[in-house]
PDB file of N, CA and C in Angstrom:
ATOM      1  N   UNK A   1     -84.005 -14.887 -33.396  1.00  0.00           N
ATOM      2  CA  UNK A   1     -84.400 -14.049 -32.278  1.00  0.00           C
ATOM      3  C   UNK A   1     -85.137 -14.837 -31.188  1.00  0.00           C
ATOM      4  N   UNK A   2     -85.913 -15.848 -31.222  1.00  0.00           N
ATOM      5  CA  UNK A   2     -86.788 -16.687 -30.313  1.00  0.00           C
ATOM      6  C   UNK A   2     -85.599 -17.217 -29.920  1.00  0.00           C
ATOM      7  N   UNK A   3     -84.896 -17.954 -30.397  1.00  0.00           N
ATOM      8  CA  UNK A   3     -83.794 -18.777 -29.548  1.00  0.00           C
ATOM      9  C   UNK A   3     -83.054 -17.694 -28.868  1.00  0.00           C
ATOM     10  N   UNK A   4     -82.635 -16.522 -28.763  1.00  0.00           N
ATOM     11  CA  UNK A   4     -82.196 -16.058 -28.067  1.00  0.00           C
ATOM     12  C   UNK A   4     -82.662 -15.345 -26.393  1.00  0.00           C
ATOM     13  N   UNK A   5     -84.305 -15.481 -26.858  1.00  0.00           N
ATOM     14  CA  UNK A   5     -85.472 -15.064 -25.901  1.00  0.00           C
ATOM     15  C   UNK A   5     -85.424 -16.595 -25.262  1.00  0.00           C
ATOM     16  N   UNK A   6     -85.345 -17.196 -25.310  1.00  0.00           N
ATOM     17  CA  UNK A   6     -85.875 -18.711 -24.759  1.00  0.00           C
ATOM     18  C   UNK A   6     -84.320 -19.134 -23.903  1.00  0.00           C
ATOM     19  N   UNK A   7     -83.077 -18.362 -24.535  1.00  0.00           N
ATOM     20  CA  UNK A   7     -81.995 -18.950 -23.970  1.00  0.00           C
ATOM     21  C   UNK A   7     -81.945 -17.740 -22.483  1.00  0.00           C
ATOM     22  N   UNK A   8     -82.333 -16.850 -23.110  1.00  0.00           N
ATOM     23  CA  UNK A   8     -81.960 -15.615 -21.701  1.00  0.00           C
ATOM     24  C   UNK A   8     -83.325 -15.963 -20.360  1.00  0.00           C
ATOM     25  N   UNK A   9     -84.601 -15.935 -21.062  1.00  0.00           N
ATOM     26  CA  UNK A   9     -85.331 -16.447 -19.880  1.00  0.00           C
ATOM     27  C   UNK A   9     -85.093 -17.551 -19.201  1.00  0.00           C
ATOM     28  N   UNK A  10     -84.428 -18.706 -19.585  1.00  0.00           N
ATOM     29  CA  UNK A  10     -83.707 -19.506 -18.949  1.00  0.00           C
ATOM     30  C   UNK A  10     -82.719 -19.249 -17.868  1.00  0.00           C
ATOM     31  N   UNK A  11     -82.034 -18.386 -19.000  1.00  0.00           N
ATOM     32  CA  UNK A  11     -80.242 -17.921 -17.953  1.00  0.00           C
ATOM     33  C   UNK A  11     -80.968 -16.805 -16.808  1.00  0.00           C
ATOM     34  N   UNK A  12     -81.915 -15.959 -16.562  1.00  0.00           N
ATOM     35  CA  UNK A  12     -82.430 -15.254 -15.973  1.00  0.00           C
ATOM     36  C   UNK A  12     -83.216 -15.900 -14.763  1.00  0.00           C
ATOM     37  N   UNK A  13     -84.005 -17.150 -15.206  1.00  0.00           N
ATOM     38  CA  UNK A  13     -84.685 -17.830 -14.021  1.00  0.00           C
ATOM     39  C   UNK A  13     -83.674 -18.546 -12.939  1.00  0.00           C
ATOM     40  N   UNK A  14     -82.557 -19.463 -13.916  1.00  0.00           N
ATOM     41  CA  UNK A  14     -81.359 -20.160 -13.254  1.00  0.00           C
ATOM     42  C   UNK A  14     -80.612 -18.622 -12.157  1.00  0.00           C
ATOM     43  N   UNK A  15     -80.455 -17.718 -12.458  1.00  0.00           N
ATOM     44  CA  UNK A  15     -79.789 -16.538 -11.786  1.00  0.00           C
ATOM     45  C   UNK A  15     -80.411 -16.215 -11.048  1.00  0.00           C
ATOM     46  N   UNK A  16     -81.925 -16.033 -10.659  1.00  0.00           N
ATOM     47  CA  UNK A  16     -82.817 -15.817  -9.152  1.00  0.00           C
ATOM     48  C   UNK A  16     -82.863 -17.178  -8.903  1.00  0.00           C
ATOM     49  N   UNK A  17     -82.793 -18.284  -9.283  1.00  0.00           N
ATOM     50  CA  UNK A  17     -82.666 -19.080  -7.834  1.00  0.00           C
ATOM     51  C   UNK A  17     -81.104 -19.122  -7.401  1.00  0.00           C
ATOM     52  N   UNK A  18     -80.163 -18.833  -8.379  1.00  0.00           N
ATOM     53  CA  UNK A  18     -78.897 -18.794  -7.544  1.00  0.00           C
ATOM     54  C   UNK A  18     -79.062 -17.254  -6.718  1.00  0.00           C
ATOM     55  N   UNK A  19     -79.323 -16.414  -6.790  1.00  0.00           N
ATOM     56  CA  UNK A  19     -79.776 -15.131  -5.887  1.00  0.00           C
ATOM     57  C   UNK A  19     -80.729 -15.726  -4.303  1.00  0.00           C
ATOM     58  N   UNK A  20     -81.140 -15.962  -4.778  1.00  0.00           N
ATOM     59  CA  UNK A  20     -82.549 -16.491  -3.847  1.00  0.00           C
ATOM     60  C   UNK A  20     -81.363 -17.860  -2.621  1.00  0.00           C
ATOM     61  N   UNK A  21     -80.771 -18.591  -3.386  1.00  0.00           N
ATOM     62  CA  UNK A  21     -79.697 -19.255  -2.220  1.00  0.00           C
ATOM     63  C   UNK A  21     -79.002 -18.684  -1.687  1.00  0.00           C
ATOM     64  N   UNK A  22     -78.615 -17.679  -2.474  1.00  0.00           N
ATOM     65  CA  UNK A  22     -77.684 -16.932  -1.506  1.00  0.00           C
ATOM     66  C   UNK A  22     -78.109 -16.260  -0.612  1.00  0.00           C
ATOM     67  N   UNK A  23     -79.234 -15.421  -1.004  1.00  0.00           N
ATOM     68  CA  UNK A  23     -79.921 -15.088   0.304  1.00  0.00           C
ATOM     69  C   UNK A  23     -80.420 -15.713   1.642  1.00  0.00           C
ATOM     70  N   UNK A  24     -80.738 -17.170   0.906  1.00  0.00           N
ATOM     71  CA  UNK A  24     -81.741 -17.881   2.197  1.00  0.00           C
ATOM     72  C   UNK A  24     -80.084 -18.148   2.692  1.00  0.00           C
ATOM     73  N   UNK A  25     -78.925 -18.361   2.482  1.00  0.00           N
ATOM     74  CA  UNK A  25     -77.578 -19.223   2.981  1.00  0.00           C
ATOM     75  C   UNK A  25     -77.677 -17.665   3.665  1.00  0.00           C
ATOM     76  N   UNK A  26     -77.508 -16.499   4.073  1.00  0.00           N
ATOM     77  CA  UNK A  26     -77.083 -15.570   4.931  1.00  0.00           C
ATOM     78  C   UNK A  26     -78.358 -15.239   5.718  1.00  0.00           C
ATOM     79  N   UNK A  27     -79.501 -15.735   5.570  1.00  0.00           N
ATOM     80  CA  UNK A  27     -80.203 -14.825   6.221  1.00  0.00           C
ATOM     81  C   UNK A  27     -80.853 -16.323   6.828  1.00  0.00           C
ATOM     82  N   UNK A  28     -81.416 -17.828   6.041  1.00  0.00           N
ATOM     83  CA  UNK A  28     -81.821 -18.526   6.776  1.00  0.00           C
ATOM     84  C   UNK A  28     -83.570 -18.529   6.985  1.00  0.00           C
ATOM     85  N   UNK A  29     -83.726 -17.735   5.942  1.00  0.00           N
ATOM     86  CA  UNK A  29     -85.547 -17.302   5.988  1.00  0.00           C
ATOM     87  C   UNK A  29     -86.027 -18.465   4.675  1.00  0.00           C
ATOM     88  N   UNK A  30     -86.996 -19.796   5.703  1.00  0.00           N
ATOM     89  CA  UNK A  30     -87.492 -20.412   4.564  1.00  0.00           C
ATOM     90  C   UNK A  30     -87.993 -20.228   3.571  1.00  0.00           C
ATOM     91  N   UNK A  31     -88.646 -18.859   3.719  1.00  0.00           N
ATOM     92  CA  UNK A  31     -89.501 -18.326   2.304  1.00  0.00           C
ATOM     93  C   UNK A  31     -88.795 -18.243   1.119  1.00  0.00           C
ATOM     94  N   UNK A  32     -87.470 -17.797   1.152  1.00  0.00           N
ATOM     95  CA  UNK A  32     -86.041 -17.560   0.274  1.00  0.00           C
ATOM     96  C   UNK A  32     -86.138 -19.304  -0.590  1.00  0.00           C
ATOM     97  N   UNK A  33     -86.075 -20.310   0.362  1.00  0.00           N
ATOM     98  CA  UNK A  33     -85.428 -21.593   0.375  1.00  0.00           C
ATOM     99  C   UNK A  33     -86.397 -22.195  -0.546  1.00  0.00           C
ATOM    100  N   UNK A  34     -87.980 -21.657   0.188  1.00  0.00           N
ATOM    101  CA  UNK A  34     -89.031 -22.447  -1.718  1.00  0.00           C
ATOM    102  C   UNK A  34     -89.137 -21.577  -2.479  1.00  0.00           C
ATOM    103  N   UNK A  35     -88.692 -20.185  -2.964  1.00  0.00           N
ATOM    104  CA  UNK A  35     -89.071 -19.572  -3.581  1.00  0.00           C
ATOM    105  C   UNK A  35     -87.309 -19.789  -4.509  1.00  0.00           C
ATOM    106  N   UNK A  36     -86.669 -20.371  -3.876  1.00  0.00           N
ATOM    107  CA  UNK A  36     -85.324 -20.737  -4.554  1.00  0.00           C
ATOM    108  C   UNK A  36     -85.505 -22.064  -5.927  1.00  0.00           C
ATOM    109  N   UNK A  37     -86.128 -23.267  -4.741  1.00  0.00           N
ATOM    110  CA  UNK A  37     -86.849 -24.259  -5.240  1.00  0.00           C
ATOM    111  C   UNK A  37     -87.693 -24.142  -6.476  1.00  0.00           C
ATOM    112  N   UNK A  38     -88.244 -23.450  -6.375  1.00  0.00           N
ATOM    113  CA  UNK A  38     -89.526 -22.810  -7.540  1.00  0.00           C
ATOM    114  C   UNK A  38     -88.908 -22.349  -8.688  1.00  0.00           C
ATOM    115  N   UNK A  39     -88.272 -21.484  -8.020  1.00  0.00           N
ATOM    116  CA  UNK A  39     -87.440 -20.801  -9.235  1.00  0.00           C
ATOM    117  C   UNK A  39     -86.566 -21.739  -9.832  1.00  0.00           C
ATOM    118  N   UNK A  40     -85.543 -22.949  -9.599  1.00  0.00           N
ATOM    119  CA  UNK A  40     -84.601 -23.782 -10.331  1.00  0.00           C
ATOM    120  C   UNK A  40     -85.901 -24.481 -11.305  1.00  0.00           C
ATOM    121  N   UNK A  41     -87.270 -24.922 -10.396  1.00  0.00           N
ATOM    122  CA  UNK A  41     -88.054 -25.790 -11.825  1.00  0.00           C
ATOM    123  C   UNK A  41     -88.345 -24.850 -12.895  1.00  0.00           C
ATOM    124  N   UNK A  42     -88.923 -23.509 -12.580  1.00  0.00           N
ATOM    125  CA  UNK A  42     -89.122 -22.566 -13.617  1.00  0.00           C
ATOM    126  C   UNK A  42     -87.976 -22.833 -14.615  1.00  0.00           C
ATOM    127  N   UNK A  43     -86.608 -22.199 -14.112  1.00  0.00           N
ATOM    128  CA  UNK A  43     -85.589 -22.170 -15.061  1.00  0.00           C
ATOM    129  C   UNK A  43     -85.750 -23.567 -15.560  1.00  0.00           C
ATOM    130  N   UNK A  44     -85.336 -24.547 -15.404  1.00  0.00           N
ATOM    131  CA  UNK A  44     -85.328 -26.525 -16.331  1.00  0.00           C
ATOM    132  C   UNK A  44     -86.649 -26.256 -16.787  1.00  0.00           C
ATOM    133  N   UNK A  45     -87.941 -25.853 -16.543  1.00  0.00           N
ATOM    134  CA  UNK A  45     -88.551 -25.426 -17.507  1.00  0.00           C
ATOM    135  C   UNK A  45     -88.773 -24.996 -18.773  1.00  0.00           C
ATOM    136  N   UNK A  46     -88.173 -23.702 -18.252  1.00  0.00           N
ATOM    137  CA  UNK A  46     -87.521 -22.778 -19.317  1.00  0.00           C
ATOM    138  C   UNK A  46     -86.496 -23.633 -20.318  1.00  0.00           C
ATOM    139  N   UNK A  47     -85.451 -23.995 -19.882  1.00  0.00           N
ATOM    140  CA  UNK A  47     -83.922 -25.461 -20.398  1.00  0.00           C
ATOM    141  C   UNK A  47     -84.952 -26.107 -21.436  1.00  0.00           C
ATOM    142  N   UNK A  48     -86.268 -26.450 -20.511  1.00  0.00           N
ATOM    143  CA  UNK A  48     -86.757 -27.663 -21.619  1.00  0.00           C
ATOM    144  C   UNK A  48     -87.610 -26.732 -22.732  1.00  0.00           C
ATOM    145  N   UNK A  49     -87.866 -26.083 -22.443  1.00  0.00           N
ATOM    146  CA  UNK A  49     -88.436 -24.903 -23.864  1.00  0.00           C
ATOM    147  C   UNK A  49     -87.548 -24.544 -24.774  1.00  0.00           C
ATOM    148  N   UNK A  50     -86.522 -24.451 -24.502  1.00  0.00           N
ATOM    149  CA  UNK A  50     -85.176 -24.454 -25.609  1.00  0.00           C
ATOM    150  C   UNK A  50     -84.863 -25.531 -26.049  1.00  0.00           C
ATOM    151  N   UNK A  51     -84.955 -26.487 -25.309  1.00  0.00           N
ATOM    152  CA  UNK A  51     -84.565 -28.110 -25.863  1.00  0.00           C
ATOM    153  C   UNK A  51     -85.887 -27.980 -26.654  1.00  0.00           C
ATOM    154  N   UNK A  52     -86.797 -28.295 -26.737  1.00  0.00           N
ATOM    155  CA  UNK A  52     -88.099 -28.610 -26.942  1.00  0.00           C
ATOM    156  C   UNK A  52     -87.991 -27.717 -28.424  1.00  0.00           C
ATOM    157  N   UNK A  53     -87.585 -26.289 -28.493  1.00  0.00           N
ATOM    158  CA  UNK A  53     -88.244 -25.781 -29.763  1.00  0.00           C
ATOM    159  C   UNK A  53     -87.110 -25.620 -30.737  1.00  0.00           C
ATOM    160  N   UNK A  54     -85.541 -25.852 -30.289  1.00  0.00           N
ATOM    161  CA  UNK A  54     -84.345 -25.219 -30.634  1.00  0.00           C
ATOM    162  C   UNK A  54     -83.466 -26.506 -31.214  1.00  0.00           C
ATOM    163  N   UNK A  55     -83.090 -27.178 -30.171  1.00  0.00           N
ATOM    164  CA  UNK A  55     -82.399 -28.358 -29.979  1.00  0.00           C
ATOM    165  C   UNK A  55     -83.356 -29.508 -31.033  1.00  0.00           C
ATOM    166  N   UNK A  56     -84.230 -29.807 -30.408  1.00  0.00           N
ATOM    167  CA  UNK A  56     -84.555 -31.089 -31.142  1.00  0.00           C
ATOM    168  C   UNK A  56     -86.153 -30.856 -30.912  1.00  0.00           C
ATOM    169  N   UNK A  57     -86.409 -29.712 -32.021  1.00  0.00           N
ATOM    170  CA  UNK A  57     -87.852 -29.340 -32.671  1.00  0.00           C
ATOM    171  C   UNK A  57     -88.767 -30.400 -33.293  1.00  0.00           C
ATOM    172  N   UNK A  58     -88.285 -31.774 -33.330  1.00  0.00           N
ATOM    173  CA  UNK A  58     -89.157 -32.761 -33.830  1.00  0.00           C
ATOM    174  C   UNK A  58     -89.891 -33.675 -32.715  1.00  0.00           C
ATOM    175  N   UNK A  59     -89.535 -33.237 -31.908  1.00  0.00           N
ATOM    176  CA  UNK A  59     -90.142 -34.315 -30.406  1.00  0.00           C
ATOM    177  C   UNK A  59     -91.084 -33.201 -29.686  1.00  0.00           C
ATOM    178  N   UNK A  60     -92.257 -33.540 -29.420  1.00  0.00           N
ATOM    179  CA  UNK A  60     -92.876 -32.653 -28.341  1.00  0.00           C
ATOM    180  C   UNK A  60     -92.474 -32.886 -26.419  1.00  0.00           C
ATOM    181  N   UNK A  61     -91.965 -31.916 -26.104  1.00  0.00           N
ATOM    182  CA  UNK A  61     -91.628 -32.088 -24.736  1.00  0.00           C
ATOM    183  C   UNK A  61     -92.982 -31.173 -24.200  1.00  0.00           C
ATOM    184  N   UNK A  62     -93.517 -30.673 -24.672  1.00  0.00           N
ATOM    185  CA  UNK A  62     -94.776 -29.928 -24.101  1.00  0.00           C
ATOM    186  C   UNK A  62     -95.344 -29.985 -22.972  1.00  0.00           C
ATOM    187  N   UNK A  63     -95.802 -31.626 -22.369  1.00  0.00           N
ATOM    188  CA  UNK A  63     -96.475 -32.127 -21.534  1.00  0.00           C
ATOM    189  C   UNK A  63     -95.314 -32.189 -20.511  1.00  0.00           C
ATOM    190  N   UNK A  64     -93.994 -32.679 -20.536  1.00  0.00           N
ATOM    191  CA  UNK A  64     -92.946 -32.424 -19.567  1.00  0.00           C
ATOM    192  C   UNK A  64     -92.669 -31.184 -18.959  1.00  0.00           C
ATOM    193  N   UNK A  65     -93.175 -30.040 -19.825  1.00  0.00           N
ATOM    194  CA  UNK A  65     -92.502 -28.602 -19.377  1.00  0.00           C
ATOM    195  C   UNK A  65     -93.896 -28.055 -18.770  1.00  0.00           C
ATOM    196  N   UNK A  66     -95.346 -28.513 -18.906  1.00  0.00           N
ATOM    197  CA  UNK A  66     -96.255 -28.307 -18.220  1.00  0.00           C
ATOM    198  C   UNK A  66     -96.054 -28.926 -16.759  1.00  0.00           C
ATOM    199  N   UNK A  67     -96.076 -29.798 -16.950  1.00  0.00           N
ATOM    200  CA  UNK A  67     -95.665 -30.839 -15.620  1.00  0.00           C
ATOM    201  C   UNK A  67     -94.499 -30.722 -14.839  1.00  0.00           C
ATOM    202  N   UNK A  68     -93.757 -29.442 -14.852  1.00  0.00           N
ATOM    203  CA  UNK A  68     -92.505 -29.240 -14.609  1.00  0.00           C
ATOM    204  C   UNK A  68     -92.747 -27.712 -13.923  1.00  0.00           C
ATOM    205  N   UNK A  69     -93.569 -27.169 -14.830  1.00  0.00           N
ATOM    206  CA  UNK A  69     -94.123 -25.731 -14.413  1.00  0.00           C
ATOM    207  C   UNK A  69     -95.510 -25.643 -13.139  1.00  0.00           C
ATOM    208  N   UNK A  70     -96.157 -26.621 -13.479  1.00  0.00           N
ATOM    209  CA  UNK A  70     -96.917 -27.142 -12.495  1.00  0.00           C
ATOM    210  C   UNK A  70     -96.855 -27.269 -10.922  1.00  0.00           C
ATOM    211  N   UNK A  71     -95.091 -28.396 -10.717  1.00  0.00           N
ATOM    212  CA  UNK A  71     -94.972 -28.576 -10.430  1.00  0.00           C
ATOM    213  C   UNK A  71     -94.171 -27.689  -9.435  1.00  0.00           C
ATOM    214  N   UNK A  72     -93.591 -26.800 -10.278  1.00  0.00           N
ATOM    215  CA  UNK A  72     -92.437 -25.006  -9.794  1.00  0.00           C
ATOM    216  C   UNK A  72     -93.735 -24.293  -8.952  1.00  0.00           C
ATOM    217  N   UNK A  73     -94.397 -24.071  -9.860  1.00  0.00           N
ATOM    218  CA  UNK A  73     -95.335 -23.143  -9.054  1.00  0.00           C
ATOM    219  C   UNK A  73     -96.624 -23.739  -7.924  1.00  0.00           C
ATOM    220  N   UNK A  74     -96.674 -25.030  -7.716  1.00  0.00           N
ATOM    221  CA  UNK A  74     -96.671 -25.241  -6.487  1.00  0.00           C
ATOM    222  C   UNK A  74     -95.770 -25.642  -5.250  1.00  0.00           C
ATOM    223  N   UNK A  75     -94.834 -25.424  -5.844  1.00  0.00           N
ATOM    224  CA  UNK A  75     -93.572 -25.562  -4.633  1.00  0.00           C
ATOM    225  C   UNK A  75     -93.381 -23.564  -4.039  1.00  0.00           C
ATOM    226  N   UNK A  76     -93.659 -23.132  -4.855  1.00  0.00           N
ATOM    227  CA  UNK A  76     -93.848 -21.415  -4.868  1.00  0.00           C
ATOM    228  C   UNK A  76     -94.898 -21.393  -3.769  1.00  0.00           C
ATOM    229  N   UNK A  77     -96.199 -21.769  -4.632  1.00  0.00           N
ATOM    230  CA  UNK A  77     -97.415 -22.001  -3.325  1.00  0.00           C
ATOM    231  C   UNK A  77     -97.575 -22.357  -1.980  1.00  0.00           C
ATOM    232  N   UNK A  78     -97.265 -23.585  -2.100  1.00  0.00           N
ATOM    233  CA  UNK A  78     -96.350 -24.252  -0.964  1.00  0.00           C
ATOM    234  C   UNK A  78     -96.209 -23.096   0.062  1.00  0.00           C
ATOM    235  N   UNK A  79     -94.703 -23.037  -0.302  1.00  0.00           N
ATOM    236  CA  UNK A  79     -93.772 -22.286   0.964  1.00  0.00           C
ATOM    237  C   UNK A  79     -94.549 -20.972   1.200  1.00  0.00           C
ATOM    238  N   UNK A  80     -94.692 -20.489  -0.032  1.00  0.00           N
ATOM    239  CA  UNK A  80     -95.699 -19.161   0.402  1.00  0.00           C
ATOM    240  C   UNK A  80     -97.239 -19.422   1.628  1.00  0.00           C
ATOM    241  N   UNK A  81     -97.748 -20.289   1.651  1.00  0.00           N
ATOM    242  CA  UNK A  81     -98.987 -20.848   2.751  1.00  0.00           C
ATOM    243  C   UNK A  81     -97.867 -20.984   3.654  1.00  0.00           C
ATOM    244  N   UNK A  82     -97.505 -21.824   3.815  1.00  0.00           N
ATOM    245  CA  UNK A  82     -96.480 -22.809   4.774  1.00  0.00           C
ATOM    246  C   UNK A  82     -95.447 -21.560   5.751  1.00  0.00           C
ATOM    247  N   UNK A  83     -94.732 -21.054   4.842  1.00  0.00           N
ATOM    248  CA  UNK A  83     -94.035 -19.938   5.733  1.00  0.00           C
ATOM    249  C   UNK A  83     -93.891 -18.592   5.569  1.00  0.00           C
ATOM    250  N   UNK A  84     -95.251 -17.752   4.638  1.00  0.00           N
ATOM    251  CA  UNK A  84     -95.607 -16.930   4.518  1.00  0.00           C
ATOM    252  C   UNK A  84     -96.392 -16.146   5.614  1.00  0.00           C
ATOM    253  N   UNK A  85     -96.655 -16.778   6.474  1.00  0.00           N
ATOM    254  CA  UNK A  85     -97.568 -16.731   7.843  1.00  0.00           C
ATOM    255  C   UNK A  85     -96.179 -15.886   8.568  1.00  0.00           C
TER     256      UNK A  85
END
């Protein structure tokens, strides 16, 4: 049951940033464009939480998927200051 929770929050994050391009590609509103951004690290986030607990449960990727999430949600931040105005 966890591997199946870990595979869909994945497939769910990867699907709003493909939503989120499509929007910013018709409409052209930067906010779309980092909140697209944000969302692809969330999802490889997510990728590496399945790798990490599913795939190959003997290696800690922990510190990669912090540093990955970190890194998503200030690109979120970001654009939100930047072209939230």
């Amino acid at each position: 049951m966890p591997t199946l929770v870990y595979a869909l929050c994945a497939i769910t994050a990867l699907l709003c940033a493909g939503l989120l391009l499509r929007a910013y590609r018709q409409t052209r509103v930067r906010l779309l464009f980092w909140s697209c951004l944000g969302f692809i690290g969330l999802g490889l986030s997510n990728v590496l939480m399945f790798t990490d607990f599913v795939i190959v449960p003997d290696t800690d990727l922990s510190l990669v998927r912090a540093v990955m999430t970190c890194v998503s949600l200030s690109v979120l931040l970001f654009g939100l200051l930047w072209d939230g105005s």
